[in-house]
Structure formats: C-alpha cells, structure tokens
Protein backbone atom coordinates (compact mmCIF):
# COMPACT_ATOMS: atom_id res chain seq x y z
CA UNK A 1 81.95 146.38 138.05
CA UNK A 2 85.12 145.89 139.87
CA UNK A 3 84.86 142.31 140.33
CA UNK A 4 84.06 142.72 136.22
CA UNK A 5 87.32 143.87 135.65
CA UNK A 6 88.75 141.94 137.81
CA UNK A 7 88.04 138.85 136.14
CA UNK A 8 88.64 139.80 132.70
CA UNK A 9 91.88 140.93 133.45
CA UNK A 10 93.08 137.51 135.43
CA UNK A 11 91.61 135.62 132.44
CA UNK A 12 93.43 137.31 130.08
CA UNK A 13 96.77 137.09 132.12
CA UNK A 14 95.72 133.64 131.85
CA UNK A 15 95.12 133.24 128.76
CA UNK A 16 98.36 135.06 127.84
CA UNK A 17 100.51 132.34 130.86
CA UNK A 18 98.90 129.54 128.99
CA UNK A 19 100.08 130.75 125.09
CA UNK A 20 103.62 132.05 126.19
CA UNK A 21 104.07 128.64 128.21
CA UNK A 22 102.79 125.92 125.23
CA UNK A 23 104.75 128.30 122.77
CA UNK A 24 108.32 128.17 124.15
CA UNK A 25 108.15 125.47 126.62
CA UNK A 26 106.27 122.90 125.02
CA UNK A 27 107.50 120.73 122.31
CA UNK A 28 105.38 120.30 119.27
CA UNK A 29 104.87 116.44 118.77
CA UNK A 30 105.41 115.96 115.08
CA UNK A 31 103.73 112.49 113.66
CA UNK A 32 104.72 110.86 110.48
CA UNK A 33 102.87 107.79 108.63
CA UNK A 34 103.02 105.35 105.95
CA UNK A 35 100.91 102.42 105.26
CA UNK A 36 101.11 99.11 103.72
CA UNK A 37 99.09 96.39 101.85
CA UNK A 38 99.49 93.22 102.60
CA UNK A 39 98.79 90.18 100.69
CA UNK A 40 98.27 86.57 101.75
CA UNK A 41 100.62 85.76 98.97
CA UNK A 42 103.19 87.26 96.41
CA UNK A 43 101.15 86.81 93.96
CA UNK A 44 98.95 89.02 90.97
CA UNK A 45 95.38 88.56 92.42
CA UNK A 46 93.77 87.46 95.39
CA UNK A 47 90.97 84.93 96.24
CA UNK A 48 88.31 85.78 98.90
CA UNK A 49 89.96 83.86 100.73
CA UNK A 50 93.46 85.04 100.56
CA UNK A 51 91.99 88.44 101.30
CA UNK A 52 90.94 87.10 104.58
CA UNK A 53 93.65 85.28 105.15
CA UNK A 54 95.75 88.65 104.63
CA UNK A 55 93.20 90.47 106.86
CA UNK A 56 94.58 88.20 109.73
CA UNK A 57 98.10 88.69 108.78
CA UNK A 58 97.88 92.36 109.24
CA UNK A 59 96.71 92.11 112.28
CA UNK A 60 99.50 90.08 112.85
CA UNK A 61 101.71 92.70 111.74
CA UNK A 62 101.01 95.56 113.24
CA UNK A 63 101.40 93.61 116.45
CA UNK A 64 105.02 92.79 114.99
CA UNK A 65 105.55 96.64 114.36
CA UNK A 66 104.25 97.96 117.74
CA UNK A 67 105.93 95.08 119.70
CA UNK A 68 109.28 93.25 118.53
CA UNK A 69 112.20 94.29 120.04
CA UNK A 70 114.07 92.52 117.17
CA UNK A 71 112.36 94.68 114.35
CA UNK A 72 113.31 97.61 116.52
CA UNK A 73 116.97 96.66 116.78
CA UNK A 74 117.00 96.54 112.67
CA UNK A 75 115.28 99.95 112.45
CA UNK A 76 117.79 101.32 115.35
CA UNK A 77 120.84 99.79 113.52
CA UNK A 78 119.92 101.60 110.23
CA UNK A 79 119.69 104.81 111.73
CA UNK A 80 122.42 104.66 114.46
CA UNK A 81 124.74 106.99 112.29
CA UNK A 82 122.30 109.65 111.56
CA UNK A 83 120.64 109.78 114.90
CA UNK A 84 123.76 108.43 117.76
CA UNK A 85 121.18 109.75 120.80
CA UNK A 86 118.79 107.65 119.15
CA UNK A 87 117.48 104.48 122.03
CA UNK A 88 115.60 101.08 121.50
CA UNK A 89 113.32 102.14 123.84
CA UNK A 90 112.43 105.83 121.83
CA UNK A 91 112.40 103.68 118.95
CA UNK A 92 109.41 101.46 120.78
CA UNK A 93 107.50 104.68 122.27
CA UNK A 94 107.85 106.23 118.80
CA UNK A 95 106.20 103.55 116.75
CA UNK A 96 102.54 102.31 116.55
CA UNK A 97 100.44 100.54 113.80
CA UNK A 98 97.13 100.11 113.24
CA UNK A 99 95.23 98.26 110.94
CA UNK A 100 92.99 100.92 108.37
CA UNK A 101 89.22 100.23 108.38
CA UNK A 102 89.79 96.31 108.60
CA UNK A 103 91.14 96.37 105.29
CA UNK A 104 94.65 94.62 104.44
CA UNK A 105 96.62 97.64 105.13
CA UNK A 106 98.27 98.76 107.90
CA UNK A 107 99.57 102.54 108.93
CA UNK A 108 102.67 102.68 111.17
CA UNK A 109 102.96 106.15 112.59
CA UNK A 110 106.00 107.17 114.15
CA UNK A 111 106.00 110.22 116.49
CA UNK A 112 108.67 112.41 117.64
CA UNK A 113 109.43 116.03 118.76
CA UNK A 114 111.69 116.37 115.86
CA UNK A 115 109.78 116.65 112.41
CA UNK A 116 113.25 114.98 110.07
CA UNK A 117 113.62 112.04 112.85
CA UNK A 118 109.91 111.17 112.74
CA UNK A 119 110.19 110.62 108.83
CA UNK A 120 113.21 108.77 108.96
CA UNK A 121 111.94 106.11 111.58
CA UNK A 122 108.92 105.57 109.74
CA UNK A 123 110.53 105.28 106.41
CA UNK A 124 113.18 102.67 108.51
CA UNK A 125 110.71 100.94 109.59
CA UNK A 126 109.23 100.29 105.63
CA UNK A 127 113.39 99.57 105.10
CA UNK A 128 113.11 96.62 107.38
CA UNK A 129 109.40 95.51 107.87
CA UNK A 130 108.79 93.45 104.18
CA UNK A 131 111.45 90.61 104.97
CA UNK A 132 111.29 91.00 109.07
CA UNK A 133 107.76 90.23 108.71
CA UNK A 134 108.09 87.28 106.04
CA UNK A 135 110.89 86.15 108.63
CA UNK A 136 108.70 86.08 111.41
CA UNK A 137 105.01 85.01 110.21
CA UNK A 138 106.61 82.70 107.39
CA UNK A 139 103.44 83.94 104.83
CA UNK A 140 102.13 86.94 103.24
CA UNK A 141 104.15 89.68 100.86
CA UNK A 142 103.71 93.45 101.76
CA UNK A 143 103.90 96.36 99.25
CA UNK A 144 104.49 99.71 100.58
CA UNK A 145 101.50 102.05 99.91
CA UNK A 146 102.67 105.59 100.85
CA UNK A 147 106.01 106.46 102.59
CA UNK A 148 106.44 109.08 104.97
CA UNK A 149 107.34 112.34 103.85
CA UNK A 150 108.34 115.63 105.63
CA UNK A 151 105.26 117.58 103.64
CA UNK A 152 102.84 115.45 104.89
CA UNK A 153 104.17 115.45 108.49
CA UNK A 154 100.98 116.42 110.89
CA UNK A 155 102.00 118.68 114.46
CA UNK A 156 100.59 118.65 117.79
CA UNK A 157 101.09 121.78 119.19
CA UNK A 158 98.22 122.46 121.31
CA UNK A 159 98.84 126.85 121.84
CA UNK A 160 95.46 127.96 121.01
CA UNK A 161 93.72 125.34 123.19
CA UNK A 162 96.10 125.68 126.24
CA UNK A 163 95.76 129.11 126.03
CA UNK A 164 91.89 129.20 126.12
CA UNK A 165 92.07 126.49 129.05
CA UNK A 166 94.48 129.00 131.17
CA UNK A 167 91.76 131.69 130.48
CA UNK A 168 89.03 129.89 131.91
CA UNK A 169 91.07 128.49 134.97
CA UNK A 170 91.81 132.43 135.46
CA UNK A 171 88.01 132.65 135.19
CA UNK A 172 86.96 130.16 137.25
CA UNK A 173 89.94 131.50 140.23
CA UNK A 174 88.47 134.93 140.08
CA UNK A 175 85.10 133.47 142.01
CA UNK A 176 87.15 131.71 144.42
C-alpha cells in the first residue's frame, strides 16, 4: 500500500513537471500553409498531356521552394522591414513544400514560433514564387489556390502529451 502511494504520488508530480515545463518553457510551433496549381502552360485548359507535363513541374517546384537560396533572398528582402531579426537561414528552416496527392498543386508550409511571422513568410513566398519559378524552369504558370491566413494557422504545442509522458517516466522510476 505504501509503495501504492508512493507511485501515484511521483507520477503525478510527474505529470504536473511535464505540463508546467511544455506550458511556460516550450514554444508552441505555429505552421501556416498555402497551396498552388500549377499549369504546364498559361493557358484556359489543359491536355493530358500538359497535365503531366505540369505534374513534373511541381515537383520541380517545390524543390525550388524548399531549396533556392535565391527565392529565399526575394522572400527575405520583402519582409526585412517588418521582421529586421529575420535570417536567410530561418527563412530556409521555415519553409517546406510538398506536392498534394500527386496532383499539380503544391502546399508550402512555413513554420515558426510566432503565429503573424509564419503567415507572412508563407504569403511572401506566394509574393515571389509565380515569376521566380517561370524565371528559373522557363515553363509552366502557377495560380495561387489558398493563401495563408492567421485563422487557419495550426499549433504544436504538445502539453497534454508531455505531461502524460512525465507521468509514466514517474511511474516507471518508482520500480527502480
């Protein structure tokens, strides 16, 4: 019975370590998305293949996106007066795109632990990506899908689950 208590009560002061900890010295990660269609020309309708074609151009893309420094100097540039602190290479750890069920759209996500700079990025990066992309493939048109917006921001802020994993460390001490 002692050895009962004894182990509720460490997994509960774990439990409590582990929600006090995540809630005031953890950063929620804030993630904000848009997406993109692309076409294999700027033009009304599309051919099979054209769709293909614009398939491979995404993928293309999103490699663009996730990888040139030169798109990421554009987006930097454009958002050097709001955000001064603001570093080509937080700008390149931000940012990722993927392509969306191997359709021709893409999703750039931009992540950040500030909810306002997270939007802004990602709607920088639909600022700059339509003729940086032309530039660099020399094909294809885009047309922006959805922008980010600060409703439909999504937050990583794992409390609940650090605070159950603290608990059962506690637990697991206790027969140690």
């Amino acid at each position: 019975k002692k050895n009962l208590i004894l182990l509720l009560v460490v997994a509960i002061c774990g439990g409590m370590l582990g929600y006090f900890w995540t809630s005031f010295a953890v950063d929620p990660v804030y993630s904000a998305s848009a997406t993109i269609y692309v076409k294999s020309e700027d033009s009304g309708s599309q051919t099979a293949t054209e769709m293909v074609m614009a398939q491979y151009l995404t993928n293309s893309y999103c490699y663009i996106v996730n990888e040139s420094h030169e798109v990421h100097e554009k987006v930097l540039q454009g958002l050097i007066t709001k955000y001064p602190q603001l570093t080509l290479k937080q700008i390149g750890a931000m940012v990722s795109s993927t392509v969306v069920d191997e359709t021709e759209i893409f999703k750039i996500t931009v992540t950040s632990t500030d909810r306002l700079m997270a939007v802004d990025v990602c709607n920088e990066f639909l600022k700059v990506m339509p003729d940086e992309l032309i530039r660099i493939v020399k094909a294809g048109a885009v047309e922006i899908v959805f922008a980010a917006k600060d409703e439909l921001v999504t937050v990583n802020h794992p409390v609940m689950r650090n605070a159950v994993l603290c608990a059962m460390i506690g637990f697991v001490i206790t027969f140690v």
